[in-house]
Protein backbone atom coordinates (compact mmCIF):
# COMPACT_ATOMS: atom_id res chain seq x y z
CA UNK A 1 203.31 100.64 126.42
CA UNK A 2 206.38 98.78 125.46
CA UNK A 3 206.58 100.28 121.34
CA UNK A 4 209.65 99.39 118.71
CA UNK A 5 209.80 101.23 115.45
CA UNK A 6 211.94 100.10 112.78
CA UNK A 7 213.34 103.39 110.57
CA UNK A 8 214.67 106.50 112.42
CA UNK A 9 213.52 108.16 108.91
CA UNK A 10 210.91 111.40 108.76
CA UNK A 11 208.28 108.93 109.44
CA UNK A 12 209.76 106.85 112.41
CA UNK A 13 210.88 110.28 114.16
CA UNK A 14 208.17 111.85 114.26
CA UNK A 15 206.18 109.16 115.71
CA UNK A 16 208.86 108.51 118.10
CA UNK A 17 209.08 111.89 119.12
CA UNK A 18 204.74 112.02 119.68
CA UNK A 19 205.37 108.57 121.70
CA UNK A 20 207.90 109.43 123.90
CA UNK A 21 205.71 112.72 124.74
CA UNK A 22 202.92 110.15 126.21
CA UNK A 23 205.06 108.25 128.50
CA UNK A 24 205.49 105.28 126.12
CA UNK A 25 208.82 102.71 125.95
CA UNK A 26 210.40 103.67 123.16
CA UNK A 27 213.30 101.92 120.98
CA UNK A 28 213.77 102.93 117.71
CA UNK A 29 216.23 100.45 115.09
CA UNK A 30 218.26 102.11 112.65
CA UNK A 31 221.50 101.30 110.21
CA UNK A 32 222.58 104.99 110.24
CA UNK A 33 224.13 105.71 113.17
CA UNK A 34 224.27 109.04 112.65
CA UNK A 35 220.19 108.89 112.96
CA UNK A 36 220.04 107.36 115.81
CA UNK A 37 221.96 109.61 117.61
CA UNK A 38 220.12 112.75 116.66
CA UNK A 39 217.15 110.97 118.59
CA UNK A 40 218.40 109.88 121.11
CA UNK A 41 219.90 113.06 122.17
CA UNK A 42 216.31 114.85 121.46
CA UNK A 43 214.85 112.41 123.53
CA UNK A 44 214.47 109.80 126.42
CA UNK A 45 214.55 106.23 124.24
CA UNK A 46 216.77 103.59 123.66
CA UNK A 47 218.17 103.03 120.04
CA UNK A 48 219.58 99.61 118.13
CA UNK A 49 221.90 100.03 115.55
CA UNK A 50 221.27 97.12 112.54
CA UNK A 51 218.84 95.20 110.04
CA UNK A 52 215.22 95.71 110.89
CA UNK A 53 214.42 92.44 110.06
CA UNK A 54 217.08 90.22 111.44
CA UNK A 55 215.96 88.16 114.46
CA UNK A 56 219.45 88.89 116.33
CA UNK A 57 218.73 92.59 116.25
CA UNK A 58 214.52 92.85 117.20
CA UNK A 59 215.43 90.33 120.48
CA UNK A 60 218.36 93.85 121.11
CA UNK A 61 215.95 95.76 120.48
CA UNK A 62 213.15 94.09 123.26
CA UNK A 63 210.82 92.13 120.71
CA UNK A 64 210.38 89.42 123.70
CA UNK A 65 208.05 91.25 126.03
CA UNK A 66 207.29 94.09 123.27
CA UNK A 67 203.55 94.95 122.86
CA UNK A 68 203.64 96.89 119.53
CA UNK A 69 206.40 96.47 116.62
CA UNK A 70 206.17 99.78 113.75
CA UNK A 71 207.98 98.83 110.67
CA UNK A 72 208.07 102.20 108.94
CA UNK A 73 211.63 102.04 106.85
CA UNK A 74 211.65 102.60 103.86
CA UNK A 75 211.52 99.59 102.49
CA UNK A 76 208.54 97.37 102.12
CA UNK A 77 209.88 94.10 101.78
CA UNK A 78 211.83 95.00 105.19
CA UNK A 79 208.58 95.90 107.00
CA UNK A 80 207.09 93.13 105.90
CA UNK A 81 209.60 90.78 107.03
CA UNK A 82 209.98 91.92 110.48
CA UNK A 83 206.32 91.55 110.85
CA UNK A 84 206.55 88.22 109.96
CA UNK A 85 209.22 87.38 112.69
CA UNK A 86 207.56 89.16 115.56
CA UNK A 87 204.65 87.66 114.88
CA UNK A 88 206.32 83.71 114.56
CA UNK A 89 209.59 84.21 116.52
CA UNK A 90 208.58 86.42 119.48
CA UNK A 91 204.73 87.30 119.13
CA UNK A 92 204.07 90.47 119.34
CA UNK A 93 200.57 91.29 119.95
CA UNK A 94 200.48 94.38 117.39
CA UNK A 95 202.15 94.46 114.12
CA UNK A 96 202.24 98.00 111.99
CA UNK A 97 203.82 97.92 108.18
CA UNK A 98 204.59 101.32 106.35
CA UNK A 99 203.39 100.05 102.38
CA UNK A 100 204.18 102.25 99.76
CA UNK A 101 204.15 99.60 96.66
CA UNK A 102 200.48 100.00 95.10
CA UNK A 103 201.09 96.23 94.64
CA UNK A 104 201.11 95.23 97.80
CA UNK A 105 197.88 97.51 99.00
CA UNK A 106 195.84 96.48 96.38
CA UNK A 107 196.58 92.33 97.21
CA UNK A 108 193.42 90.88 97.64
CA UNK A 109 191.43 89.87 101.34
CA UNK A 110 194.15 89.30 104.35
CA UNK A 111 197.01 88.52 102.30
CA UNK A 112 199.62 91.04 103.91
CA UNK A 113 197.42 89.90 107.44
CA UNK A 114 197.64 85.81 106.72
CA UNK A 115 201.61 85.46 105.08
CA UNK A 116 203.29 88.43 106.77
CA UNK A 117 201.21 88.64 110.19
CA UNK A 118 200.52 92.50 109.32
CA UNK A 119 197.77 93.96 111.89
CA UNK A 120 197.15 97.36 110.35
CA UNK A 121 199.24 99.02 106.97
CA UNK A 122 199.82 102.44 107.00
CA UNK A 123 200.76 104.36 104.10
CA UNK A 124 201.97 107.88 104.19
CA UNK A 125 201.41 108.28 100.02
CA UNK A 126 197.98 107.69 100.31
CA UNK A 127 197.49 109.77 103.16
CA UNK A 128 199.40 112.59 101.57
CA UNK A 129 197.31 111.90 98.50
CA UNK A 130 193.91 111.77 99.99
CA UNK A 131 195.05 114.87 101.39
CA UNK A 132 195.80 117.02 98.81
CA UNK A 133 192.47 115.38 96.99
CA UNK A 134 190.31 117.23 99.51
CA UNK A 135 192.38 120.54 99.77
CA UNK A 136 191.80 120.55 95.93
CA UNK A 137 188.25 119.87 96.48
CA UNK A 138 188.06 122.97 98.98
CA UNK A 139 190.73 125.30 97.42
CA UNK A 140 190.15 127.80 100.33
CA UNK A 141 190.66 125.55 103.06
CA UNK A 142 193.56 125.27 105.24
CA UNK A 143 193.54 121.52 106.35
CA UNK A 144 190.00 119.07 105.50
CA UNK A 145 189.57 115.74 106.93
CA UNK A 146 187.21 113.12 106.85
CA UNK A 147 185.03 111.50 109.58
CA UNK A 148 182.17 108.42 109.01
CA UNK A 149 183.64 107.51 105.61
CA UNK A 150 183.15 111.05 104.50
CA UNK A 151 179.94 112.02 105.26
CA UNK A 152 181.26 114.61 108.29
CA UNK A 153 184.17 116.67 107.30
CA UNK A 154 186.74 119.43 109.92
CA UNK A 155 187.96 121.97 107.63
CA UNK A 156 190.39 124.89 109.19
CA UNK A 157 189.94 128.17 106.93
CA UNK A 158 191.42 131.24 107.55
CA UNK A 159 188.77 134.33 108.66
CA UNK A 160 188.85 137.21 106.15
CA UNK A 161 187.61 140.63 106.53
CA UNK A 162 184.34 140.95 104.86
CA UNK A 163 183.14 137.54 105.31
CA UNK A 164 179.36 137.38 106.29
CA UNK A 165 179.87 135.93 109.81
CA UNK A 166 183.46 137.71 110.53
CA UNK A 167 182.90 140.29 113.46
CA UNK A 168 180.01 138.66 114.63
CA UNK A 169 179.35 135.73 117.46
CA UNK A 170 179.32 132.23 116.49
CA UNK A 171 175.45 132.22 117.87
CA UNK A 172 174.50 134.23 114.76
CA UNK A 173 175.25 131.02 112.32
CA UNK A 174 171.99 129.83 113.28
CA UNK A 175 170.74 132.68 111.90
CA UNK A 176 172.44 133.47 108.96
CA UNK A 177 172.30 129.27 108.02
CA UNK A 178 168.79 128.60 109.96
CA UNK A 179 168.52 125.25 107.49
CA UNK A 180 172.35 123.85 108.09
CA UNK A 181 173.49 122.33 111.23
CA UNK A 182 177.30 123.34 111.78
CA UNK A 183 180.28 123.56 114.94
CA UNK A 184 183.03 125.60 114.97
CA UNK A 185 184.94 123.07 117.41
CA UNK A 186 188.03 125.78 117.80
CA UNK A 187 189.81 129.24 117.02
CA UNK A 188 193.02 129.92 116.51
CA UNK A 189 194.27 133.63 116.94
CA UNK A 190 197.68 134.52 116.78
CA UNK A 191 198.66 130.65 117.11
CA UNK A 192 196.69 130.79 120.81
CA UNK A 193 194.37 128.24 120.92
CA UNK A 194 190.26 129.15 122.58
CA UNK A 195 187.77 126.71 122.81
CA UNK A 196 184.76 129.23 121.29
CA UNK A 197 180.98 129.73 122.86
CA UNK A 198 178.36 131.35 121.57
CA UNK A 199 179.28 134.56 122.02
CA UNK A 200 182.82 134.38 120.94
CA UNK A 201 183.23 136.77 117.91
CA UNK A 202 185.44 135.60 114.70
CA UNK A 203 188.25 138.03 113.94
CA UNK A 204 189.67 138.65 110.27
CA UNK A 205 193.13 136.40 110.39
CA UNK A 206 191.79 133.70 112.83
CA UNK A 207 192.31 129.95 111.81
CA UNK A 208 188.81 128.82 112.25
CA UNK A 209 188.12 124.88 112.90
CA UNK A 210 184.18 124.21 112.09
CA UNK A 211 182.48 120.44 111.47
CA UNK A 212 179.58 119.84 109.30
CA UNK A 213 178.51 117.43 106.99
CA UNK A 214 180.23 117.45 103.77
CA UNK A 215 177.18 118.77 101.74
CA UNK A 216 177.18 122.18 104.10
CA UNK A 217 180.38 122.73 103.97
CA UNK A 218 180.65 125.41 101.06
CA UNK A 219 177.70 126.94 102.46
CA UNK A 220 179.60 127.27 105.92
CA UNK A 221 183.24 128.61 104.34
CA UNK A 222 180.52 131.12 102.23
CA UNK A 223 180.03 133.30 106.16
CA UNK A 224 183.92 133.12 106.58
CA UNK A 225 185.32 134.09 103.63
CA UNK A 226 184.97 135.07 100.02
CA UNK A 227 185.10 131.87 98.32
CA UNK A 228 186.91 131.07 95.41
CA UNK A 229 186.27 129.87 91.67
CA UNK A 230 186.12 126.25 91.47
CA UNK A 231 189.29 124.33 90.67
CA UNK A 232 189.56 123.56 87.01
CA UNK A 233 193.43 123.22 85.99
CA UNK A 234 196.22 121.65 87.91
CA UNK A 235 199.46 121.18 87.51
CA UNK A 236 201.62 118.64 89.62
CA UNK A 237 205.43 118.89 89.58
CA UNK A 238 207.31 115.68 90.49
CA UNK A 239 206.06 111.81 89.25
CA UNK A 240 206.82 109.73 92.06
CA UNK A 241 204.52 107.72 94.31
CA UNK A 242 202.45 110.91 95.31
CA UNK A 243 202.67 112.53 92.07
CA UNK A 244 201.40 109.44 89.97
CA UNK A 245 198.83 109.13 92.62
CA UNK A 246 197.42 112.56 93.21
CA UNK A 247 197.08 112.75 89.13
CA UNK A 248 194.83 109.36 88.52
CA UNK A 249 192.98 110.65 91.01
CA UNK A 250 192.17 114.05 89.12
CA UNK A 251 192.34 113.24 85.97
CA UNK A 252 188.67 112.06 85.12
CA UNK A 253 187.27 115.38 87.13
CA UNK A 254 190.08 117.95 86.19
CA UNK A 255 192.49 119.70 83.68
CA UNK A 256 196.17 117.94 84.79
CA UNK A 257 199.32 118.69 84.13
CA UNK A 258 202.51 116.60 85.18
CA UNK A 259 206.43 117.49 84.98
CA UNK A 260 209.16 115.49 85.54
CA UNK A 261 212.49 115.63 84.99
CA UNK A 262 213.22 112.15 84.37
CA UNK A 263 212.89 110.33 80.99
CA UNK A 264 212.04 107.29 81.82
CA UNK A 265 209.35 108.05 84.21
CA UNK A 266 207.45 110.32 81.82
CA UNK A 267 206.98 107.65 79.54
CA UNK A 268 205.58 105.51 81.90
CA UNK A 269 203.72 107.99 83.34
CA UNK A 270 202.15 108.92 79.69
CA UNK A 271 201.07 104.98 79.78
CA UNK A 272 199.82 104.83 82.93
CA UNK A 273 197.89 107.89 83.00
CA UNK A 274 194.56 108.64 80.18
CA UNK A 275 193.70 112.40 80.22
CA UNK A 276 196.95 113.95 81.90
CA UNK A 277 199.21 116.07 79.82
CA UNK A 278 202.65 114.48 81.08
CA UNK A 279 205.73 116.91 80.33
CA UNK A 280 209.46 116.11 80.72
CA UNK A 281 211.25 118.89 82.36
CA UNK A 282 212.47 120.57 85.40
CA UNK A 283 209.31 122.65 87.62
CA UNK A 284 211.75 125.49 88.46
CA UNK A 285 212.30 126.25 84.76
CA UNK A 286 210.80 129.43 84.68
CA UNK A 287 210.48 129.29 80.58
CA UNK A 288 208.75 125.86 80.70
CA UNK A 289 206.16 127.00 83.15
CA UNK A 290 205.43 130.27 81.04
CA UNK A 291 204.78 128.12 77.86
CA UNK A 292 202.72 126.01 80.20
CA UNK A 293 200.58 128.61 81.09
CA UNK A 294 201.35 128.32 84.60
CA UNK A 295 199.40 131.61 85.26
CA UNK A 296 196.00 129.84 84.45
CA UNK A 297 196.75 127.24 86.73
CA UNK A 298 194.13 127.19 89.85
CA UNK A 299 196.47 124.95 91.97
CA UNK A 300 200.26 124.08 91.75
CA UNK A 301 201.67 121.11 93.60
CA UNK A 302 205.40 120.75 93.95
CA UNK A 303 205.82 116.85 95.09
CA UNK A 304 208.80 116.15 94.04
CA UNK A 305 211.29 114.17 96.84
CA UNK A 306 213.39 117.37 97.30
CA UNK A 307 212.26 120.06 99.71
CA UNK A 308 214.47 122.68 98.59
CA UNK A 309 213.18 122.20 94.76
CA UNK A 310 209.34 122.06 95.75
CA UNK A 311 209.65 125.19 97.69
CA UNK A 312 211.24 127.09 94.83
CA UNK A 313 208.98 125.79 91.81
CA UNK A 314 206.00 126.59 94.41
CA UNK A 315 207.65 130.17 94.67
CA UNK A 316 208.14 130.39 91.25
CA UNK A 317 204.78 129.03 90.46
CA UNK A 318 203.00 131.52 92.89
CA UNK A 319 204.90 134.93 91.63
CA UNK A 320 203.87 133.56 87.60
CA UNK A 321 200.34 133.73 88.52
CA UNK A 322 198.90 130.67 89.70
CA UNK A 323 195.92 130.46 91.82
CA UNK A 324 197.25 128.31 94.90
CA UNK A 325 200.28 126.66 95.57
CA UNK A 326 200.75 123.68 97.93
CA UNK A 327 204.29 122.33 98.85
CA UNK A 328 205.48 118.70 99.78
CA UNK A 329 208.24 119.13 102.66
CA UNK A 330 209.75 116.88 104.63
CA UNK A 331 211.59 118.98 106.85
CA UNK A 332 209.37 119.76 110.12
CA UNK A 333 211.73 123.21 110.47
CA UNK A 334 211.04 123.61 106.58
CA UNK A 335 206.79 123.25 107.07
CA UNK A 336 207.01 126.28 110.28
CA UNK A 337 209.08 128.11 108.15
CA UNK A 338 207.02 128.56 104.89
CA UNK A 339 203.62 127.96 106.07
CA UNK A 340 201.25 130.96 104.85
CA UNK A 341 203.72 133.04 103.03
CA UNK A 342 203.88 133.03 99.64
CA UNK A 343 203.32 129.28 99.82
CA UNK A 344 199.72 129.04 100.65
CA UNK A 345 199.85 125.05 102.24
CA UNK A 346 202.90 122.96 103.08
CA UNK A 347 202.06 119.33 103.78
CA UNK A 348 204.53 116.71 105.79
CA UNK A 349 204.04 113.19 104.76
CA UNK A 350 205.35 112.38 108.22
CA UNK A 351 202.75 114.15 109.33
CA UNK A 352 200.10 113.02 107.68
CA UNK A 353 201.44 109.81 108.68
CA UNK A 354 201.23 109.98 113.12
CA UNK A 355 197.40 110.85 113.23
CA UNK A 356 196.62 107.00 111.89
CA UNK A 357 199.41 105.28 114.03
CA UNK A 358 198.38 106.99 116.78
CA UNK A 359 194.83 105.47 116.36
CA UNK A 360 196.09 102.15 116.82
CA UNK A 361 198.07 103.19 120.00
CA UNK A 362 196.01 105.07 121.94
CA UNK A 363 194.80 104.10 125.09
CA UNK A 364 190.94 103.40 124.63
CA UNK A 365 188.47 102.99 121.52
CA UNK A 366 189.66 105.35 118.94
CA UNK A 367 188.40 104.79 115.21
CA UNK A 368 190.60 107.80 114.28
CA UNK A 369 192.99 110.22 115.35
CA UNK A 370 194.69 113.06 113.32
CA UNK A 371 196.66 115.89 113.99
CA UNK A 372 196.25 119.39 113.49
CA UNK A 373 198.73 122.38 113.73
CA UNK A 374 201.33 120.63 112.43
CA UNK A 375 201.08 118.03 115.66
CA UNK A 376 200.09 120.90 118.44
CA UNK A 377 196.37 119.80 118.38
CA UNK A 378 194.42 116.80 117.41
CA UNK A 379 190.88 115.93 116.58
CA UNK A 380 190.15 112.42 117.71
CA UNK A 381 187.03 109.82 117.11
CA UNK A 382 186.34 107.75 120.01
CA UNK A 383 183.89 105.51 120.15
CA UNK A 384 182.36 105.21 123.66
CA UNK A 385 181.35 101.84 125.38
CA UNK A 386 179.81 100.96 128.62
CA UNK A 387 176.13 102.11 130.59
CA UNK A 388 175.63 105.05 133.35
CA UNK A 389 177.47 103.30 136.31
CA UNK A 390 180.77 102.40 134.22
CA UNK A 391 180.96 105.27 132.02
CA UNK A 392 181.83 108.71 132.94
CA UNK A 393 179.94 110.06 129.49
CA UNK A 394 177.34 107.52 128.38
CA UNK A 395 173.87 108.28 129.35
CA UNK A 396 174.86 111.79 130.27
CA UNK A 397 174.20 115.28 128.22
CA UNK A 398 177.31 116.93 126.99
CA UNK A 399 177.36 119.92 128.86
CA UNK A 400 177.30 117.38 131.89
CA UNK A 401 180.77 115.85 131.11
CA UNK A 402 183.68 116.57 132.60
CA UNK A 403 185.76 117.51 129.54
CA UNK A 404 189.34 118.45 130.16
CA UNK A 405 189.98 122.28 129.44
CA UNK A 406 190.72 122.59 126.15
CA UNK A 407 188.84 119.99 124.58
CA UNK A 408 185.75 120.19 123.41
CA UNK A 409 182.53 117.81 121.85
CA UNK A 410 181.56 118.62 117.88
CA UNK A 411 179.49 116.23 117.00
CA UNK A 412 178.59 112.59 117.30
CA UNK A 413 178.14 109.71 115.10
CA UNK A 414 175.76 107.48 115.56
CA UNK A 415 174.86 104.85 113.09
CA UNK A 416 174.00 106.24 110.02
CA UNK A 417 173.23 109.38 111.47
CA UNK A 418 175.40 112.59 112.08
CA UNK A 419 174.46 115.15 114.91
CA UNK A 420 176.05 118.26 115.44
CA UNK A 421 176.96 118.71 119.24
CA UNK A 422 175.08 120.53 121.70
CA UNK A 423 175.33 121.12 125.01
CA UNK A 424 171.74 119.02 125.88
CA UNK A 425 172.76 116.10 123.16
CA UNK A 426 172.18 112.92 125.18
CA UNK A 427 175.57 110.51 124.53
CA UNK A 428 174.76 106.87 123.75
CA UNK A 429 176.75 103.60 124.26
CA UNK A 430 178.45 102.79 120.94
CA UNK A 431 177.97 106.29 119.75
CA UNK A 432 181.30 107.87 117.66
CA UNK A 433 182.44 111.26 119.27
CA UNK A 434 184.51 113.79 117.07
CA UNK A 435 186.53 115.50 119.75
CA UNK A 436 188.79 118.37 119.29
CA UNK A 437 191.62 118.90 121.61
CA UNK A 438 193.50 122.02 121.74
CA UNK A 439 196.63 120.87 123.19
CA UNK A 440 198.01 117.55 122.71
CA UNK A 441 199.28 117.38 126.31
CA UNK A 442 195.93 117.07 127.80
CA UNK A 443 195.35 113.55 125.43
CA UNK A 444 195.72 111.63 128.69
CA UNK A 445 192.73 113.13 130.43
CA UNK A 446 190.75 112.56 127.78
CA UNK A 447 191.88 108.63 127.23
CA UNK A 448 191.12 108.48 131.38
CA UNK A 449 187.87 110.35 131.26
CA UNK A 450 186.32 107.55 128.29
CA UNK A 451 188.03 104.55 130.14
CA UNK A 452 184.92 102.08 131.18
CA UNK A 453 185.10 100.72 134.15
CA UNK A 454 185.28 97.24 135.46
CA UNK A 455 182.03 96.53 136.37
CA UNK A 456 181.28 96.57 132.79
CA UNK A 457 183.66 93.99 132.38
């Protein structure tokens, strides 16, 4: 697939980066040269140096025989505008905008679709936000996302000695749980990935991947782990986008507290937000968070724009006594580095960000993809099509499809109803599979093995 992404920011290089990995055409437009050229020597695409949205500059770039345009600078009007022209000027058949303005997402019907000629809008704030809205939710969990508008949730927890089910085989769930229906889809032990069967035992320290529906899931982190208070109090450092965000979202069900360091945007944070305690100062100000009772604090979340500040007000937060602390980084070398330590969850926007592009670019039917591991593994919902004679999975039992190594069924969606994978569960046509795949690399099998055949056609 032909691809051009506008912005060789966090955003645009990652997803250039996960692109060029799957054998797509890459070019990625830039004004910083300097950007550009850290790219291109990482990888095998062509780069444009110039204005996004200037006609001159997309037909450099290859807009004429293009099949997907990705506007993700970092500015909206920009992305907006060069959807426009490759949809009038050199049509395009898929158009992707990166909107941060709340403005713009909340216009009303197809407006962005009908004036600007946007297919799909992305928006790495509210991804982030959602995010850190579900971690909060599940304060022991690694990673949580969200599958058939939230009724089915993944959630990655970390294995502790003296949990129920640790040192025992996955078969004995059924036992413990005889009344909930749960799959633990993979285990990761000492960052090696194994696709678990019945009879593989959970160690203390493994990163354990299980699917349920969302009202089992407390009962199902209960046999892994000791489980934790509920989150009362939180405290967010930084007011931008994410910031402002994360706190309307919390502030009817929790305890909030905001900080920033700027003036102006604590006022109109005070008149924006109802219930949050807004505070103007700086989050590594060890004396500020002491008279803020920072030790009481269940979560902390430094989401400020700097990397290097969030990391040491999360440090700082962490050593004073709060509960949790999750970090905002935007560094991928940053995320490896303090993952697990002392920070208990770092979080890249950019990130957060691929899994929902990816959806749109993937060979195949794929309602959603997102990434795990910090992009090593993915979880993917693909919705299969076709009958017996032009599918290589519809109308056959699970344990009867040729999965690639590595990847494995966890449950399947169909309709209004959720059922957890087993190896006799019949697939349908039309049904939603939630499949996990350990390594990214073998994505490509999978897209072949759910491709429907022409007869169907």
């Amino acid at each position: 697939m032909k691809i051009i992404i506008l912005g060789a920011g966090q955003v645009g290089a990652n997803l250039a980066a996960s692109l060029v990995a799957e054998n797509n055409d890459i070019t990625v437009v830039d004004l910083e040269l300097e950007r550009l050229s850290l790219l291109q020597d990482r990888f095998d695409l062509r780069t444009v140096r110039g204005h996004a949205a200037h006609p001159s500059i997309l037909k450099r770039a290859g807009a004429e025989d293009a099949d997907m345009l990705v506007a993700v600078t970092q500015s909206d009007e920009t992305n907006l505008v060069a959807c426009r022209i490759a949809s009038t000027l050199f049509n395009i058949p898929t158009r992707i905008a990166r909107i941060r303005s709340a403005d713009f997402l909340e216009a009303e019907g197809g407006f962005l679709s009908e004036h600007f000629g946007v297919d799909h809008i992305i928006s790495p704030e509210q991804e982030v936000t959602e995010t850190l809205r579900r971690l909060i939710e599940h304060p022991e969990a690694l990673q949580v996302l969200d599958f058939a508008d939230g009724r089915v949730r993944l959630v990655a927890v970390r294995a502790y000695h003296g949990g129920p089910l640790v040192g025992h085989e996955l078969q004995d769930i059924k036992r413990h749980m005889p009344h909930i229906d749960a799959r633990v889809a993979a285990i990761y032990r000492r960052d090696r990935g194994i696709v678990p069967t019945g009879i593989t035992v959970i160690e203390p320290g493994d990163e354990v991947f299980f699917l349920a529906r969302k009202q089992d899931i407390a009962a199902v982190m209960r046999e892994l782990r000791h489980m934790e208070r509920p989150v009362k109090r939180v405290m967010i450092a930084g007011g931008g986008n994410i910031g402002r965000r994360l706190a309307a979202r919390l502030e009817r069900d929790y305890e909030v507290k905001l900080i920033d360091h700027n003036k102006v945007t604590c006022t109109l944070l005070a008149e924006k937000l109802h219930r949050t305690l807004v505070l103007c100062g700086d989050a590594t100000d060890e004396d500020l968070l002491e008279q803020e009772n920072v030790e009481s604090m269940d979560v902390f979340c430094a989401l400020t724009n700097d990397d290097e500040d969030n990391i040491m007000s999360a440090l700082l937060a962490k050593r004073m006594g709060a509960k949790r602390v999750i970090a905002l980084i935007n560094r991928a070398a940053y995320v490896n580095l303090v993952q697990g330590g002392e920070i208990d969850i770092a979080i890249s926007p950019a990130q957060a960000t691929v899994g929902p592009l990816l959806s749109k670019i993937r060979r195949g039917d794929m309602a959603a993809v997102h990434s795990l591991r910090r992009g090593a593994a993915e979880v993917l919902e693909i919705v299969v099509h076709g009958d017996f004679k032009t599918s290589k999975v519809v109308g056959r039992r699970i344990g009867d499809v040729a999965l690639p190594e590595g990847s494995s069924i966890a449950a399947i969606i169909r309709g209004e109803e959720v059922l957890i994978a087993h190896h006799d569960t019949l697939i349908e046509a039309e049904d939603h599979l939630i499949l996990f795949a350990l390594n990214k690399r073998i994505i490509p099998k999978v897209e072949k093995l759910f491709q429907v055949g022409f007869a169907f056609f």
